[in-house]
C-alpha atoms as a PDB file:
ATOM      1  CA  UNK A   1      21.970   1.223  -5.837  1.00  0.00           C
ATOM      2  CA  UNK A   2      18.700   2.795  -5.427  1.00  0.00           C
ATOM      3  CA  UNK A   3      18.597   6.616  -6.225  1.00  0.00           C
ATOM      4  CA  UNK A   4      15.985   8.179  -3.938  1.00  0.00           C
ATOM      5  CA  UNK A   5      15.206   7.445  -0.691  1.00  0.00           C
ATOM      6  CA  UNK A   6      12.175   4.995   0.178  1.00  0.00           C
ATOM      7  CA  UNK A   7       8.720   7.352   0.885  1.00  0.00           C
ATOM      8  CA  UNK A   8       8.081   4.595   3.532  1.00  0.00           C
ATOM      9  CA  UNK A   9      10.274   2.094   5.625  1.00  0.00           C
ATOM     10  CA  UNK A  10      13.764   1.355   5.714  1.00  0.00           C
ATOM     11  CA  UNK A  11      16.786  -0.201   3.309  1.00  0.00           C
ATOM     12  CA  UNK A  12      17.675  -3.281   5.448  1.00  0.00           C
ATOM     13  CA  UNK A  13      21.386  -4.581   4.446  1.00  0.00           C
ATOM     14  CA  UNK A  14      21.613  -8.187   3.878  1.00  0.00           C
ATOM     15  CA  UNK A  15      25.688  -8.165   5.204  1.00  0.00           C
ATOM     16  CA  UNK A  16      26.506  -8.656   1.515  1.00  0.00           C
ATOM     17  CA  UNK A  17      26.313  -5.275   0.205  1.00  0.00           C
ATOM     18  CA  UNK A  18      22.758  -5.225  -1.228  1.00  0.00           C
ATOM     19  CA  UNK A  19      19.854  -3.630   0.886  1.00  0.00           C
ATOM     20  CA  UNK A  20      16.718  -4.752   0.594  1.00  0.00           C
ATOM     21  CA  UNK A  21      13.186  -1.844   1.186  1.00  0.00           C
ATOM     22  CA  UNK A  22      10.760  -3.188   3.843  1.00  0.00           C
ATOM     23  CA  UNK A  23       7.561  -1.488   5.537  1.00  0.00           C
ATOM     24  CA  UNK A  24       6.593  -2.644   8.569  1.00  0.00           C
ATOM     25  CA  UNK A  25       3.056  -1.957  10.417  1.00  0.00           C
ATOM     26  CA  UNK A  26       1.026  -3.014  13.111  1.00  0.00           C
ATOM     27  CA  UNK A  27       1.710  -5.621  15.942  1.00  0.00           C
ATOM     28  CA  UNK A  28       0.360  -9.224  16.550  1.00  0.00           C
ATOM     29  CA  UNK A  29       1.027 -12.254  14.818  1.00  0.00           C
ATOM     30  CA  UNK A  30       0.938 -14.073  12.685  1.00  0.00           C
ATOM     31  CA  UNK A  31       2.889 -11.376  10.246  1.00  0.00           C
ATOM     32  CA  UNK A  32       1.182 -10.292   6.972  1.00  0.00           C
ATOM     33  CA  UNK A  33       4.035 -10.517   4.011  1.00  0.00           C
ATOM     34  CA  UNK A  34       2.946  -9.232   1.131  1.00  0.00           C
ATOM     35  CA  UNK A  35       4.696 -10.788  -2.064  1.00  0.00           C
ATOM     36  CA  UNK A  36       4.275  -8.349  -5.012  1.00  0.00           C
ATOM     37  CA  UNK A  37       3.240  -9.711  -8.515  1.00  0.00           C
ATOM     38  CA  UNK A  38       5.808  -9.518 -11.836  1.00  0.00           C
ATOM     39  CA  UNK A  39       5.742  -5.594 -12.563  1.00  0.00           C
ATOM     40  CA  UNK A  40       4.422  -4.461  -9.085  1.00  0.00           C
ATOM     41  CA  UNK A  41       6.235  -3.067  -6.188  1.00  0.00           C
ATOM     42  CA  UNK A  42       5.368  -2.985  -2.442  1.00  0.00           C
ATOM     43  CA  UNK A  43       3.685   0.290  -2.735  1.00  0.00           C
ATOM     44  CA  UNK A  44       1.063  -1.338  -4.903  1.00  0.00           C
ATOM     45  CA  UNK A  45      -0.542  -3.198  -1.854  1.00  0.00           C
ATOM     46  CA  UNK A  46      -0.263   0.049   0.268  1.00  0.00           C
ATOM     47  CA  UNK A  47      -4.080   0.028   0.958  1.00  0.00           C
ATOM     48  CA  UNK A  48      -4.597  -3.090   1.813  1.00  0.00           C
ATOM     49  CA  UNK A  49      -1.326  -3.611   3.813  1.00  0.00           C
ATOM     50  CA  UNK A  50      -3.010  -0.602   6.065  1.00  0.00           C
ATOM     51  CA  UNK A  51      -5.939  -2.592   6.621  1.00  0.00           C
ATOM     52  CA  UNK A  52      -4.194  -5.411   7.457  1.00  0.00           C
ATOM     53  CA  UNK A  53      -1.924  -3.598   9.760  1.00  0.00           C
ATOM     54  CA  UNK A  54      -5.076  -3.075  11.919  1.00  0.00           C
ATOM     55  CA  UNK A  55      -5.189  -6.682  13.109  1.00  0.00           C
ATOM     56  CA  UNK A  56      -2.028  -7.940  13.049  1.00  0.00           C
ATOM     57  CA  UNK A  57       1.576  -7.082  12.098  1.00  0.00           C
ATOM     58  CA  UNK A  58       2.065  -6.284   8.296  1.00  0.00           C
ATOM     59  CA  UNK A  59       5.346  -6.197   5.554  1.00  0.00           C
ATOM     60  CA  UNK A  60       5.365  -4.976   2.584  1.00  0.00           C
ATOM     61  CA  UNK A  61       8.999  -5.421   0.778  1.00  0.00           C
ATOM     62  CA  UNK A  62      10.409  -5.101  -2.813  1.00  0.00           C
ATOM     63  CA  UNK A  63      12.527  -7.875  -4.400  1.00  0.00           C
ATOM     64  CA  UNK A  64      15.877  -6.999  -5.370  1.00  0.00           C
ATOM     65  CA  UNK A  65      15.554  -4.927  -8.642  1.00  0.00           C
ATOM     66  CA  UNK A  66      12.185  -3.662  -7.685  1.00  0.00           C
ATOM     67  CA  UNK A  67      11.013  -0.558  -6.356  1.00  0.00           C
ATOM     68  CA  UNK A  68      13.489   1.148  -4.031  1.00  0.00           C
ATOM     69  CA  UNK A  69      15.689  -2.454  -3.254  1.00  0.00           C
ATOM     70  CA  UNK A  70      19.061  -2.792  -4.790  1.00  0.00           C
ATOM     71  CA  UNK A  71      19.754  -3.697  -7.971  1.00  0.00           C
ATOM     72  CA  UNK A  72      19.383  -7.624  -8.693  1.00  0.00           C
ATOM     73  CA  UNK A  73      21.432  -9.713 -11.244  1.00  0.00           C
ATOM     74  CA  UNK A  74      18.405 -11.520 -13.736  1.00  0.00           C
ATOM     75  CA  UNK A  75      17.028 -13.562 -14.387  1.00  0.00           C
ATOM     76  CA  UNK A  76      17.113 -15.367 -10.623  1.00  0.00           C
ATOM     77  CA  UNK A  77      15.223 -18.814  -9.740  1.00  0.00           C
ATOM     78  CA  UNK A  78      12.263 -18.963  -6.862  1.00  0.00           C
ATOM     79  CA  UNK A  79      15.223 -20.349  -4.534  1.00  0.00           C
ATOM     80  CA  UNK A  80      17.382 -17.279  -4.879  1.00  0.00           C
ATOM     81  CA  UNK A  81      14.295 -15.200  -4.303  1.00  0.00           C
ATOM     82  CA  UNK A  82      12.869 -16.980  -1.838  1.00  0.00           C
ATOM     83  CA  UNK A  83      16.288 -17.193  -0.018  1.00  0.00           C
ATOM     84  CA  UNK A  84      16.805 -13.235  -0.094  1.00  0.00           C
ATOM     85  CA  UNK A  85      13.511 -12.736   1.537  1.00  0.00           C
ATOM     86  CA  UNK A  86      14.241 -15.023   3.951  1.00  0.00           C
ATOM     87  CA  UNK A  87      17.490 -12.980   4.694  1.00  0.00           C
ATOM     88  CA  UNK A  88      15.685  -9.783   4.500  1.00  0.00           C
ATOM     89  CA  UNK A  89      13.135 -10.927   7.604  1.00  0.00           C
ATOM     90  CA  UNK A  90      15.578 -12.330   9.571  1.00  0.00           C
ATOM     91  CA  UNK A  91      17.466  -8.839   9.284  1.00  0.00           C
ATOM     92  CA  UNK A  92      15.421  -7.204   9.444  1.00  0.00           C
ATOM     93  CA  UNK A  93      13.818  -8.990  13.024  1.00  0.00           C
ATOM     94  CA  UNK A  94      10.329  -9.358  11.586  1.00  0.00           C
ATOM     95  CA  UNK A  95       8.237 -11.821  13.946  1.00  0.00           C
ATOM     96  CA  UNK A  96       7.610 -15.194  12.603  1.00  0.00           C
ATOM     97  CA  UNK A  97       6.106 -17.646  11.900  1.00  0.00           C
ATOM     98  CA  UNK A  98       4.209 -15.589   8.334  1.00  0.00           C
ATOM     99  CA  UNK A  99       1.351 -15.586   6.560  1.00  0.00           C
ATOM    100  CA  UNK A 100       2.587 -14.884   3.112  1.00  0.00           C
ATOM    101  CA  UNK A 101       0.203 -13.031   0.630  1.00  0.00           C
ATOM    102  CA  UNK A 102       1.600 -13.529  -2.961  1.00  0.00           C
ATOM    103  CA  UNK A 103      -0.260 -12.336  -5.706  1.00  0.00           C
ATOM    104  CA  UNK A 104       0.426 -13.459  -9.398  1.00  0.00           C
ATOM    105  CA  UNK A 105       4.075 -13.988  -9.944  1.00  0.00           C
ATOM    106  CA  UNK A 106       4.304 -13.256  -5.815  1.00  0.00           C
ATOM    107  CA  UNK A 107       1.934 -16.732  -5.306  1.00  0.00           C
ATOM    108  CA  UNK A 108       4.853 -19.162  -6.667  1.00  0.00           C
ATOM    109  CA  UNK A 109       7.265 -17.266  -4.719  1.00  0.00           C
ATOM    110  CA  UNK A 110       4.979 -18.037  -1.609  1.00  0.00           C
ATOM    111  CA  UNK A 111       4.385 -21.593  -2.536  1.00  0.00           C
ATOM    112  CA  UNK A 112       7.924 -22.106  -2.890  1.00  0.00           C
ATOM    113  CA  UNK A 113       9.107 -20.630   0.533  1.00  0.00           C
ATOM    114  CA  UNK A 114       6.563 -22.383   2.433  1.00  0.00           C
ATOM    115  CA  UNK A 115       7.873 -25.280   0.681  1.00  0.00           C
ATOM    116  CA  UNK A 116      11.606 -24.420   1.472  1.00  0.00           C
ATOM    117  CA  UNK A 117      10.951 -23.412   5.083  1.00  0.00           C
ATOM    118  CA  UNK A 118       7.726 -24.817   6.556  1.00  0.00           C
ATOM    119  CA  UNK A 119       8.538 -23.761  10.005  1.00  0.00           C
ATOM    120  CA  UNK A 120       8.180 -20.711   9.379  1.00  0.00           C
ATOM    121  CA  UNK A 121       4.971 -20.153   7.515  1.00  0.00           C
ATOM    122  CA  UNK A 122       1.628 -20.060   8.943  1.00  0.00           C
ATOM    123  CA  UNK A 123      -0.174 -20.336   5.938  1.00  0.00           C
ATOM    124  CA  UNK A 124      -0.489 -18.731   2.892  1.00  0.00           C
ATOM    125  CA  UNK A 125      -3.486 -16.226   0.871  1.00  0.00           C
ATOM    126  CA  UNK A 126      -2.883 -16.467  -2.752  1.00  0.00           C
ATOM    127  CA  UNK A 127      -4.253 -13.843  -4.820  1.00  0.00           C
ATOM    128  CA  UNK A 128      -4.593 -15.196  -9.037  1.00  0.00           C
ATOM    129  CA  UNK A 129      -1.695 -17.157  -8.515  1.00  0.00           C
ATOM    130  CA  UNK A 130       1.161 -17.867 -10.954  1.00  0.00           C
ATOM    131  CA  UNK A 131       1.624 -21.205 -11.326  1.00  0.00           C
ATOM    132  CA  UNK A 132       5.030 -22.931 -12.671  1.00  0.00           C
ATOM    133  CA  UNK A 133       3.138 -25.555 -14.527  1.00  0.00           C
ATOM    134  CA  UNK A 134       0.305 -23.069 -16.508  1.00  0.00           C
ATOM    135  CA  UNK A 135       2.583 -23.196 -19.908  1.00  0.00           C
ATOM    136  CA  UNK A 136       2.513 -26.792 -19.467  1.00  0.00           C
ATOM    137  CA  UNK A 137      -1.220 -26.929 -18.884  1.00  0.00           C
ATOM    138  CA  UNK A 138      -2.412 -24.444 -21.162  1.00  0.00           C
ATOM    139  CA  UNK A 139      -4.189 -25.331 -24.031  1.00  0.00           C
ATOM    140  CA  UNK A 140      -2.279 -25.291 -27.185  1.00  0.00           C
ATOM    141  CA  UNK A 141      -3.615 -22.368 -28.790  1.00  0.00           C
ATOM    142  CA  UNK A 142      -2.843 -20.362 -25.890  1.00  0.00           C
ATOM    143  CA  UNK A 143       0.604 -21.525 -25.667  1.00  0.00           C
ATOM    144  CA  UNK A 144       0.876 -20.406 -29.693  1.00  0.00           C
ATOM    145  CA  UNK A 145      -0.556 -17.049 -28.997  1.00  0.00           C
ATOM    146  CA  UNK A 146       1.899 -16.894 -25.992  1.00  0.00           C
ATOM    147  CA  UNK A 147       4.995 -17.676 -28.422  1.00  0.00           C
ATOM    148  CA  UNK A 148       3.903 -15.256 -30.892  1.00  0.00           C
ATOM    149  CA  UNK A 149       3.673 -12.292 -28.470  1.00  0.00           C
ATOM    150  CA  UNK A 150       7.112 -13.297 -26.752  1.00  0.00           C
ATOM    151  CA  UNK A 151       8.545 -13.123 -30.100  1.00  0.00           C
ATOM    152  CA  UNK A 152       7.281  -9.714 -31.470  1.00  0.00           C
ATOM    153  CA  UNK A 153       8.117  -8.202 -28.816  1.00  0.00           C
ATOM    154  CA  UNK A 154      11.639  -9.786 -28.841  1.00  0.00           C
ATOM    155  CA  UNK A 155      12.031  -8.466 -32.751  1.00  0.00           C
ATOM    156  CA  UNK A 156      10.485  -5.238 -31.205  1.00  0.00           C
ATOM    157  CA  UNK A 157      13.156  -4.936 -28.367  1.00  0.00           C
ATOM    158  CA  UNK A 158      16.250  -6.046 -30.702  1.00  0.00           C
ATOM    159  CA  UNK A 159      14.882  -3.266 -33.721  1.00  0.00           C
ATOM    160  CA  UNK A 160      14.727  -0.361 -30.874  1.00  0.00           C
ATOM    161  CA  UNK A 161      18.387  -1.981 -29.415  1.00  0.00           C
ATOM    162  CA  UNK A 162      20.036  -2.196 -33.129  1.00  0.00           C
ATOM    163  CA  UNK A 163      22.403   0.805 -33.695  1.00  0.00           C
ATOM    164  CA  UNK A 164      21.959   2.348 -36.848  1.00  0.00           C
END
């Protein structure tokens, strides 16, 4: 459960027990969702959701296990993501169809609902997208320099985990 209270919108419930923050501003359509990057929360995209908010209707919302949402179990695929944000506008009555803004991590969430439910999407603004492919398309020293960061810092985490 989240500990503190959300400086800005509301816990929506999702009828299963987990509740989900969204901010909502603005009116007009299409609606402005704003899909956070890996490490970033709603809050991040405060500014800009503001400015947006001036033309049109704007969302900012944290994934479960981000920010002030619930807890989430990891490590969860684009569909269950996807899915719960899906659930989370539909509770929480936000005005479709969406333009979804998904930056880094946030862009192959986007790609993947407009792929999921078309009908509801009105396009998508993709700021330095993720995409699922780039360790496939990376060039091979890349992907070495990759491996060997992802495995200090696993022999970091397990040394600081270790009891003594």
């Amino acid at each position: 459960m989240a500990c503190t209270p959300p400086p800005l919108g509301h816990l929506h419930d999702l009828g299963d027990g987990r509740r989900l923050l969204l901010h909502r501003s603005g009116t007009g359509g299409p609606t402005a969702v704003f899909l956070a990057g890996a490490g970033m929360m709603s809050l991040d995209y405060l500014n800009i959701h503001r400015r947006v908010a001036e033309r049109t209707t704007a969302v900012l919302y944290d994934r479960g296990g981000n920010g002030w949402s619930h807890p989430a179990e990891l490590p969860r695929t684009a569909a269950e993501v996807t899915e719960e944000l899906r659930e989370l506008l539909h509770a929480a009555d936000v005005p479709g169809p969406c333009l979804l803004i998904g930056h880094s991590l946030g862009g192959a969430y986007a790609r993947h609902y407009a792929r999921c439910f078309p009908a509801e999407v009105a396009g998508l603004l993709l700021l330095d997208p993720f995409h699922e492919d780039m360790v496939v398309r990376a060039p091979q020293r890349a992907r070495e320099t990759l491996d060997a960061m992802l495995d200090q810092m696993a022999a970091q985490e397990a040394a600081e985990f270790t009891p003594e």
